[in-house]
N, C-alpha and C. Protein backbone atom coordinates (compact mmCIF):
# COMPACT_ATOMS: atom_id res chain seq x y z
N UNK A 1 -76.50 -48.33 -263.27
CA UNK A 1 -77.95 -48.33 -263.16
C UNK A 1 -78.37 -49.42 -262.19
N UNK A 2 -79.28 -48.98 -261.53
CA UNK A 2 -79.70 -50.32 -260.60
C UNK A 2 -80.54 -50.96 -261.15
N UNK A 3 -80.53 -52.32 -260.69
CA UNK A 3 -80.66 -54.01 -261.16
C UNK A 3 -81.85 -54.07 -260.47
N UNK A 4 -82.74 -53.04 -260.21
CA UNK A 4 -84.17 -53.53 -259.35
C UNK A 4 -84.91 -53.98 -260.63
N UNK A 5 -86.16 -54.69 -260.13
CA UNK A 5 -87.09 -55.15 -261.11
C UNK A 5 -88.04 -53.69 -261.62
N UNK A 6 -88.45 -53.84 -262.69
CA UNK A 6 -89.60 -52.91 -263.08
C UNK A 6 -90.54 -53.23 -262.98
N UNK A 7 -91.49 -52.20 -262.47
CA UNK A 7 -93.16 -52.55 -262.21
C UNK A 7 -93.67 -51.30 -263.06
N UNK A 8 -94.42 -51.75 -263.86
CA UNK A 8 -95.63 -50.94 -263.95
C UNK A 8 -96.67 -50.51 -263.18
N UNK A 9 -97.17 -49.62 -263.01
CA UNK A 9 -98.10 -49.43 -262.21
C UNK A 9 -99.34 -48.71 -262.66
N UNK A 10 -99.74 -48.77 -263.67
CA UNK A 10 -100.09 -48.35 -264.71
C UNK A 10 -100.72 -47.09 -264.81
N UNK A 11 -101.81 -46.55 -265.04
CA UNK A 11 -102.39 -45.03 -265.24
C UNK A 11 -102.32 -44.74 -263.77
N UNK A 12 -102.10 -43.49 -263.29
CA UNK A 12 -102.14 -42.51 -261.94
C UNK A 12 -102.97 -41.15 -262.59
N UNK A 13 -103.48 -40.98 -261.29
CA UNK A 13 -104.21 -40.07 -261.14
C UNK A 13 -103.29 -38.63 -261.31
N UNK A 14 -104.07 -37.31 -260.74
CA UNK A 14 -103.07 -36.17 -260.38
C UNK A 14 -102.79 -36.01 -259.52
N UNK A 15 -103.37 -36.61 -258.18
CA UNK A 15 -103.06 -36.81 -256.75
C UNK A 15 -102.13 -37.43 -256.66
N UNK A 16 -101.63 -38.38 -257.50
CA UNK A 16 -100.75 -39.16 -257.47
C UNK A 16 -99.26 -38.49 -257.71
N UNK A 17 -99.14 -37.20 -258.39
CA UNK A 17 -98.33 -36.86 -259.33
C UNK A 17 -96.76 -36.47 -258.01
N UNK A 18 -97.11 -36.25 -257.18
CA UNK A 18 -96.23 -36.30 -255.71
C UNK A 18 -96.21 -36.88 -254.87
N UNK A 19 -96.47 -37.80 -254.39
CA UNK A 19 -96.53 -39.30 -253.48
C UNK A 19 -95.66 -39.83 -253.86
N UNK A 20 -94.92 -39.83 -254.73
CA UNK A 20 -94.09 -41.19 -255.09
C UNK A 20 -94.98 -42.58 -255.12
N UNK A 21 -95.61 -42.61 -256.46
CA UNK A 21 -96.19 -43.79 -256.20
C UNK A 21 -95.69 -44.28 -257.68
N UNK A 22 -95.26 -43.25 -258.15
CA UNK A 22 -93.94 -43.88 -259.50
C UNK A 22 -92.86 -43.37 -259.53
N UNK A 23 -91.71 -43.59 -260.21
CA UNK A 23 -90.67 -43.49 -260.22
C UNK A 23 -90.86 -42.02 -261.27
N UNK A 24 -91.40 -42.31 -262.79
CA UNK A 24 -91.54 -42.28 -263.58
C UNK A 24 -92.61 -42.43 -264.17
N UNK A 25 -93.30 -40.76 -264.98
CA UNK A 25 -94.30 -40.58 -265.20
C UNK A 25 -94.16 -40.30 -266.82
N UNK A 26 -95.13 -41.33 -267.83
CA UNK A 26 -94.97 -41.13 -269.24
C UNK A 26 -96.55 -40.37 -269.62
N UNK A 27 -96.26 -39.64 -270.48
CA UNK A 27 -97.08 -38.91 -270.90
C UNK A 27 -96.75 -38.18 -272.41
N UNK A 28 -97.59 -37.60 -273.12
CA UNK A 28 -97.10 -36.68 -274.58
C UNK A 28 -96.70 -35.90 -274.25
N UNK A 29 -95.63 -34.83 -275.13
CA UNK A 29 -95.42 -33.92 -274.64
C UNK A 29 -96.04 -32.19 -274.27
N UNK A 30 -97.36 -32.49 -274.96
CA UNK A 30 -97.87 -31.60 -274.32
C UNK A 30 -98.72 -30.90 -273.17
N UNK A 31 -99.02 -32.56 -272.65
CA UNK A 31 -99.24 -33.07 -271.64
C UNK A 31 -97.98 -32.95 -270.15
N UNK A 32 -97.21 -33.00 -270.90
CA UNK A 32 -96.01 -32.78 -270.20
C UNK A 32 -95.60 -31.52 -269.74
N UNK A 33 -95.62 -31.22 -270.82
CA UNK A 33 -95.09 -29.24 -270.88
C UNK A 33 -95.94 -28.60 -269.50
N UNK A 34 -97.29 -28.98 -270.19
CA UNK A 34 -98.15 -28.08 -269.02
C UNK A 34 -97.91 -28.68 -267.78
N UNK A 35 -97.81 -29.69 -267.27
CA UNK A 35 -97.67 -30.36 -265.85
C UNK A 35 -96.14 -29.40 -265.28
N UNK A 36 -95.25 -29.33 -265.78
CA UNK A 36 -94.12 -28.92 -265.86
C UNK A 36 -94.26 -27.70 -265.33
N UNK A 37 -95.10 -26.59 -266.61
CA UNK A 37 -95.01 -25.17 -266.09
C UNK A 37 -96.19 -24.88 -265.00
N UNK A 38 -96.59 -25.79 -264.68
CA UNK A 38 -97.33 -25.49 -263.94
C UNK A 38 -96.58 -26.05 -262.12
N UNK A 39 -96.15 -26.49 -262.39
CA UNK A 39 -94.99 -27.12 -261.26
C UNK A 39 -93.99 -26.31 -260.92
N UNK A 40 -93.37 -25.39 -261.92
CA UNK A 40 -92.79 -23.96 -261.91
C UNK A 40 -93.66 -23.07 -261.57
N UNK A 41 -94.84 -23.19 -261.86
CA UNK A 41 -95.87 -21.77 -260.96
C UNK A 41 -95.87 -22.05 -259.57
N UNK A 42 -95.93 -23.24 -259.04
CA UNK A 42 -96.37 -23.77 -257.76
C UNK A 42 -95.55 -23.00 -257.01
N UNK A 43 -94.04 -23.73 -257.68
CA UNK A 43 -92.74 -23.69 -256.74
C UNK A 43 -92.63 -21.84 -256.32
N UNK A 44 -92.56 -21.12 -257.47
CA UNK A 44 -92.66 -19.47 -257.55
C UNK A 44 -93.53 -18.93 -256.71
N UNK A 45 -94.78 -19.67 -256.92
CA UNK A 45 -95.85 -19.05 -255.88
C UNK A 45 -95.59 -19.04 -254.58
N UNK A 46 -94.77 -20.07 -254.23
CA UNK A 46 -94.38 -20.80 -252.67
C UNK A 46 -93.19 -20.21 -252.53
N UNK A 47 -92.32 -19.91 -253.09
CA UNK A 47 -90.86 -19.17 -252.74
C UNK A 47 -91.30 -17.58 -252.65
N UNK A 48 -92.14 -17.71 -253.20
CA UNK A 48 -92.48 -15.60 -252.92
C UNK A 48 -92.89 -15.33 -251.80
N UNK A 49 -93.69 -16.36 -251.06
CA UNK A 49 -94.54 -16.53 -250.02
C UNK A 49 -93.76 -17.47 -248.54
N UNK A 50 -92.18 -17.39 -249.21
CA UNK A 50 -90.95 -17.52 -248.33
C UNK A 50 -92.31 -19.03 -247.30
N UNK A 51 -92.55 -19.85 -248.43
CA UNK A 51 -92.68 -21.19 -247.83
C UNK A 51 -92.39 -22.38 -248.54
N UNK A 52 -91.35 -22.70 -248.14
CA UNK A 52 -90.42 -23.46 -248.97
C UNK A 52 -90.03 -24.36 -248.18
N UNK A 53 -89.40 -25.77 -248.35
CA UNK A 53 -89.07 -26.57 -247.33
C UNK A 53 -88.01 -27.73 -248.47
N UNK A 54 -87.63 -28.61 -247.60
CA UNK A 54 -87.08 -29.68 -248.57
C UNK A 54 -87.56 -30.12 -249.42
N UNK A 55 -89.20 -30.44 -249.25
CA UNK A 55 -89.99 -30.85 -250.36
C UNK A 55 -90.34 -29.96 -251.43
N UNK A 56 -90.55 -28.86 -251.21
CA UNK A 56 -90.53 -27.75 -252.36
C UNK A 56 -89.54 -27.58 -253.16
N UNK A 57 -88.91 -27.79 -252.37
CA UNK A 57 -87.07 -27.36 -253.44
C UNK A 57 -86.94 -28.09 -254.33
N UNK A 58 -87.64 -29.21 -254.08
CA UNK A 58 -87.42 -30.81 -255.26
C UNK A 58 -88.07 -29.98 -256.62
N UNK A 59 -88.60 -29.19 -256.92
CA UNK A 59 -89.35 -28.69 -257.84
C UNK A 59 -88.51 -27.36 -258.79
N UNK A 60 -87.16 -27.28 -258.36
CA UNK A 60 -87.17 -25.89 -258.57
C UNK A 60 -86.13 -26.58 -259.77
N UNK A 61 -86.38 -25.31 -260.96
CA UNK A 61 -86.03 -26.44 -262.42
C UNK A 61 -84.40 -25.89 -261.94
N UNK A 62 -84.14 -25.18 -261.48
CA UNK A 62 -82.51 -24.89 -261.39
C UNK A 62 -81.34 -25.42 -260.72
N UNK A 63 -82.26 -26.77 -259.93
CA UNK A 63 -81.50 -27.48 -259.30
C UNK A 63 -81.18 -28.70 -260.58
N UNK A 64 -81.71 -28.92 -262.19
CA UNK A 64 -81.96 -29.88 -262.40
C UNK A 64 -81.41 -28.98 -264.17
N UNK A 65 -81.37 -28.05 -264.46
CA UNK A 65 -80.85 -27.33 -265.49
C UNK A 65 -81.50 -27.72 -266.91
N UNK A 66 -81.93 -29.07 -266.51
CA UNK A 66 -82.44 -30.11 -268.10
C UNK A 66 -82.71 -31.27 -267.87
N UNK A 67 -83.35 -31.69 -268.79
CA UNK A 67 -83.31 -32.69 -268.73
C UNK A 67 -83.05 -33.83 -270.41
N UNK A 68 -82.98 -34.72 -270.01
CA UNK A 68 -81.40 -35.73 -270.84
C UNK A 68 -82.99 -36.13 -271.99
N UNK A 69 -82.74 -36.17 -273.29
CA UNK A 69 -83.79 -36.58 -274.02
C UNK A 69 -83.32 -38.03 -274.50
N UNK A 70 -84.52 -39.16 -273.82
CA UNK A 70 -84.03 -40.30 -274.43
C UNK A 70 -84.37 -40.95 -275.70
N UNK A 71 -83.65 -42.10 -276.10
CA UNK A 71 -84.08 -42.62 -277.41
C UNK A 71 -83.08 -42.33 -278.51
N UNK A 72 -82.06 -41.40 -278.28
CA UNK A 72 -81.23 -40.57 -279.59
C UNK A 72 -79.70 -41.55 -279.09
N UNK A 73 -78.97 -41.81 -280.66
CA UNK A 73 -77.73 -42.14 -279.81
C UNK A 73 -76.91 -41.23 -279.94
N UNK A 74 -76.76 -40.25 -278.58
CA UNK A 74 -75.99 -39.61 -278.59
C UNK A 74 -76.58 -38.35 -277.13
N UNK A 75 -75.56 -37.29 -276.98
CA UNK A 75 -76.20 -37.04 -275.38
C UNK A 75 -77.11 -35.66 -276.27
N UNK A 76 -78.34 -35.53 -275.59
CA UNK A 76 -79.08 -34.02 -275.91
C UNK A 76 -79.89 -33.97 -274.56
N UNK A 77 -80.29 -32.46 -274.30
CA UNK A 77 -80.38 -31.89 -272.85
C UNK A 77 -81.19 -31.18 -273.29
N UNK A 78 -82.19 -31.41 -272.97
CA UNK A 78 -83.28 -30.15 -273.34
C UNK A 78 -83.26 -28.84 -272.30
N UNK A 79 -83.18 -27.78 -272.02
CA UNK A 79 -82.90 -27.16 -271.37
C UNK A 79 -84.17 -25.87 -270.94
N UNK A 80 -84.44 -25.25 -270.13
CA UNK A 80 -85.63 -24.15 -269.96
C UNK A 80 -85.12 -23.05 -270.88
N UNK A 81 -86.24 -22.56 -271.67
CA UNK A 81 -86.03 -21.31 -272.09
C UNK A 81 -85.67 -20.01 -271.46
N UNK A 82 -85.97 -19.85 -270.02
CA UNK A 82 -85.96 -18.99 -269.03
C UNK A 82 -84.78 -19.17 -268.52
N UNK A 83 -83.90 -20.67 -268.51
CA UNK A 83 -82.77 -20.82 -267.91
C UNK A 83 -82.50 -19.76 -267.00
N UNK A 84 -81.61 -19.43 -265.67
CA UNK A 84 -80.78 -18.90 -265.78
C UNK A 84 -79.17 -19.26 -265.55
N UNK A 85 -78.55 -18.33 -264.74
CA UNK A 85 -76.92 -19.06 -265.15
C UNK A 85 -76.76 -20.12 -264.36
N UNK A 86 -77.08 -19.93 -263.03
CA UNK A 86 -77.26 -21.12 -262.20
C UNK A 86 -77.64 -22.30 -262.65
N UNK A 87 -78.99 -22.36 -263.54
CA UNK A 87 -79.27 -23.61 -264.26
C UNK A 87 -78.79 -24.04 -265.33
N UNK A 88 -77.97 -23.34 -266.06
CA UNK A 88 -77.24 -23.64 -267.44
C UNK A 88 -75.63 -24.48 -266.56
N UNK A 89 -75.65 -23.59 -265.69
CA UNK A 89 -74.05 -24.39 -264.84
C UNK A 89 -74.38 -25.68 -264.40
N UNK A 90 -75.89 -25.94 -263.90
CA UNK A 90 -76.16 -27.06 -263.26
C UNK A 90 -76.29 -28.22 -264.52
N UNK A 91 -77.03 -28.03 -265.71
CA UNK A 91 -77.00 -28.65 -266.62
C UNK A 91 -75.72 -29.21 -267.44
N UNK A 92 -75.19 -28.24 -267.48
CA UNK A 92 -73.66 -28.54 -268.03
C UNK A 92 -72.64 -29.36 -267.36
N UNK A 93 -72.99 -28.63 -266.33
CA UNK A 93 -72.21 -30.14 -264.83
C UNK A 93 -72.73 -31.40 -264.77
N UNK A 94 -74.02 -31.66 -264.93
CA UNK A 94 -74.86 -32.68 -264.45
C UNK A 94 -74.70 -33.22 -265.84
N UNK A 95 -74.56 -32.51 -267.23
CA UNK A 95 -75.17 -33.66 -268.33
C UNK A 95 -74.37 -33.98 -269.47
N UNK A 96 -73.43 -32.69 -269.23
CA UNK A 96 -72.68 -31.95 -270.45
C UNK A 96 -71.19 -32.80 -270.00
N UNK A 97 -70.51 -31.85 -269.61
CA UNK A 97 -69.08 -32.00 -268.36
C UNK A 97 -68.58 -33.23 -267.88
N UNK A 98 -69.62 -33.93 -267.09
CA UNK A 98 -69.29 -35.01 -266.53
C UNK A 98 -70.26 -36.39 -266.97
N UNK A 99 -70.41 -36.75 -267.71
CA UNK A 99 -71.44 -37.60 -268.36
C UNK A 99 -70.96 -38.87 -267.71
N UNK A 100 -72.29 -40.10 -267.56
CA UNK A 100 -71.67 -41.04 -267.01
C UNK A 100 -71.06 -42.05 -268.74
N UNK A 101 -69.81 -42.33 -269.26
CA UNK A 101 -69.91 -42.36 -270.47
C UNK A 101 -70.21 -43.38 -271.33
N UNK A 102 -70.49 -44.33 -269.83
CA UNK A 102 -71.57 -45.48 -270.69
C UNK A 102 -73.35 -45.77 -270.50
N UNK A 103 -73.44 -44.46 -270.27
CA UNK A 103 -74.76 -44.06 -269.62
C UNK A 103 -75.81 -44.32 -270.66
N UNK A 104 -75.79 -44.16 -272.03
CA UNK A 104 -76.17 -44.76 -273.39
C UNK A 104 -76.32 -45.86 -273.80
N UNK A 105 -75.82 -46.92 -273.13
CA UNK A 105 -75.19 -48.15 -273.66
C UNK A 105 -76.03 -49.02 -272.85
N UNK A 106 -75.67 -48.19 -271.02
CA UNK A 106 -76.61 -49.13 -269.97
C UNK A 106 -78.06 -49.14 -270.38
N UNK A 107 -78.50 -47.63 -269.96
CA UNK A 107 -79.97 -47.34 -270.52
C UNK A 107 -80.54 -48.43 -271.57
N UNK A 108 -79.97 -48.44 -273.14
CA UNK A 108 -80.20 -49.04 -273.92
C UNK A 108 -80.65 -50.31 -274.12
N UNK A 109 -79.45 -51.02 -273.08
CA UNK A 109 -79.54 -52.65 -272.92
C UNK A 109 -80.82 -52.53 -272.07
N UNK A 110 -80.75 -51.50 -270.75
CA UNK A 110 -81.56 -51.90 -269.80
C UNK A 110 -82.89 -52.18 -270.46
N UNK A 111 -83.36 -51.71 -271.13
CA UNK A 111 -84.69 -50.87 -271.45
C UNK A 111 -85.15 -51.98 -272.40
N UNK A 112 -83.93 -52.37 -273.82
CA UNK A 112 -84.56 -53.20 -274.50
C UNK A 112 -84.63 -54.46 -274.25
N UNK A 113 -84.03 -55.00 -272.97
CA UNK A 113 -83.79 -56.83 -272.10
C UNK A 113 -84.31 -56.11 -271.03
N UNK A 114 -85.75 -56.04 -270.84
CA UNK A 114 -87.08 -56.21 -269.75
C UNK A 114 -87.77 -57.69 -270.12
N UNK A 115 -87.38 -58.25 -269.28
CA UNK A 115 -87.79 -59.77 -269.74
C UNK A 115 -89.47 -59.25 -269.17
N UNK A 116 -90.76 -59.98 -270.40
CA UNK A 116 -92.32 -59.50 -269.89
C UNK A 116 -92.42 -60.05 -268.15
N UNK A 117 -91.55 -60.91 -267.94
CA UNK A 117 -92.84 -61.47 -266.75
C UNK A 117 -92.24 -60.86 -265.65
N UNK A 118 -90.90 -59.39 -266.17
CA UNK A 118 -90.53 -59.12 -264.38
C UNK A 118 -91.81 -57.74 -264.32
N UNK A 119 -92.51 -57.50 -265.24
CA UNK A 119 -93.21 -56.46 -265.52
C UNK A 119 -94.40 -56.34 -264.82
N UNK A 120 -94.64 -56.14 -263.27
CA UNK A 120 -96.55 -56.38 -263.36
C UNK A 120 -96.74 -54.90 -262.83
N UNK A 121 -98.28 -55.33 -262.86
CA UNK A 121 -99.17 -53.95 -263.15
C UNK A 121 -99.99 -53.97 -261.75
N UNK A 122 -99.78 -53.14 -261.24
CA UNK A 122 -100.33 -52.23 -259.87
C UNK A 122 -102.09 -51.25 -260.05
N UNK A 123 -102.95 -51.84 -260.31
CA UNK A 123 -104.17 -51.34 -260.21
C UNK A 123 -104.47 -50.25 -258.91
N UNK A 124 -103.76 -50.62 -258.41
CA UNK A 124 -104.38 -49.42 -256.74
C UNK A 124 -104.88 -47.85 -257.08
């Protein structure tokens, strides 16, 4: 895991939600869900319409099969209901198969030794 500092940057907009102006976006999960399937409509809408580019592709859930649910000790992958095989292979490769196997352990430490003062907050 890399040793960069963490910043908060605190609430973002929806304009924000592709800029990269976070790493990492927290939200509930139903809040989530919808941002999600609606990020799967985008991408669909734009691949039917054969306009697609590097930046589009970042969106497509089958490059990404799942994603890793944190907080549990132990590995779980939440996966699309729609899956298909392509994305179940990608998930299983990426989360299942080849795990990094102290990937639990780093996370863990990382997350709970955030000393407060490397933490600041980005108003922009």
């Amino acid at each position: 895991m890399n040793q960069r500092s963490t910043f908060f940057v605190g609430n973002i907009e929806s304009r924000d939600l592709f800029n990269n102006k976070a790493d990492v976006i927290v939200c509930d999960g139903f809040t989530g869900n919808i941002l999600l399937k609606q990020i799967e409509a985008f991408y669909r809408i734009m691949q039917k319409r054969n306009l697609l580019d590097d930046y589009f592709e970042r969106f497509n859930y089958e490059n990404f099969g799942g994603s890793p649910i944190l907080g549990l000790n132990g590995t779980v992958v939440l996966g699309h209901g729609i899956s298909s095989a392509i994305a179940i292979k990608t998930c299983l490769s990426s989360h299942i198969i080849s795990p990094q196997p102290d990937f639990l352990i780093k996370s863990k430490r990382r997350f709970t030794n955030i000393p407060i003062n490397s933490i600041s907050i980005d108003y922009d």
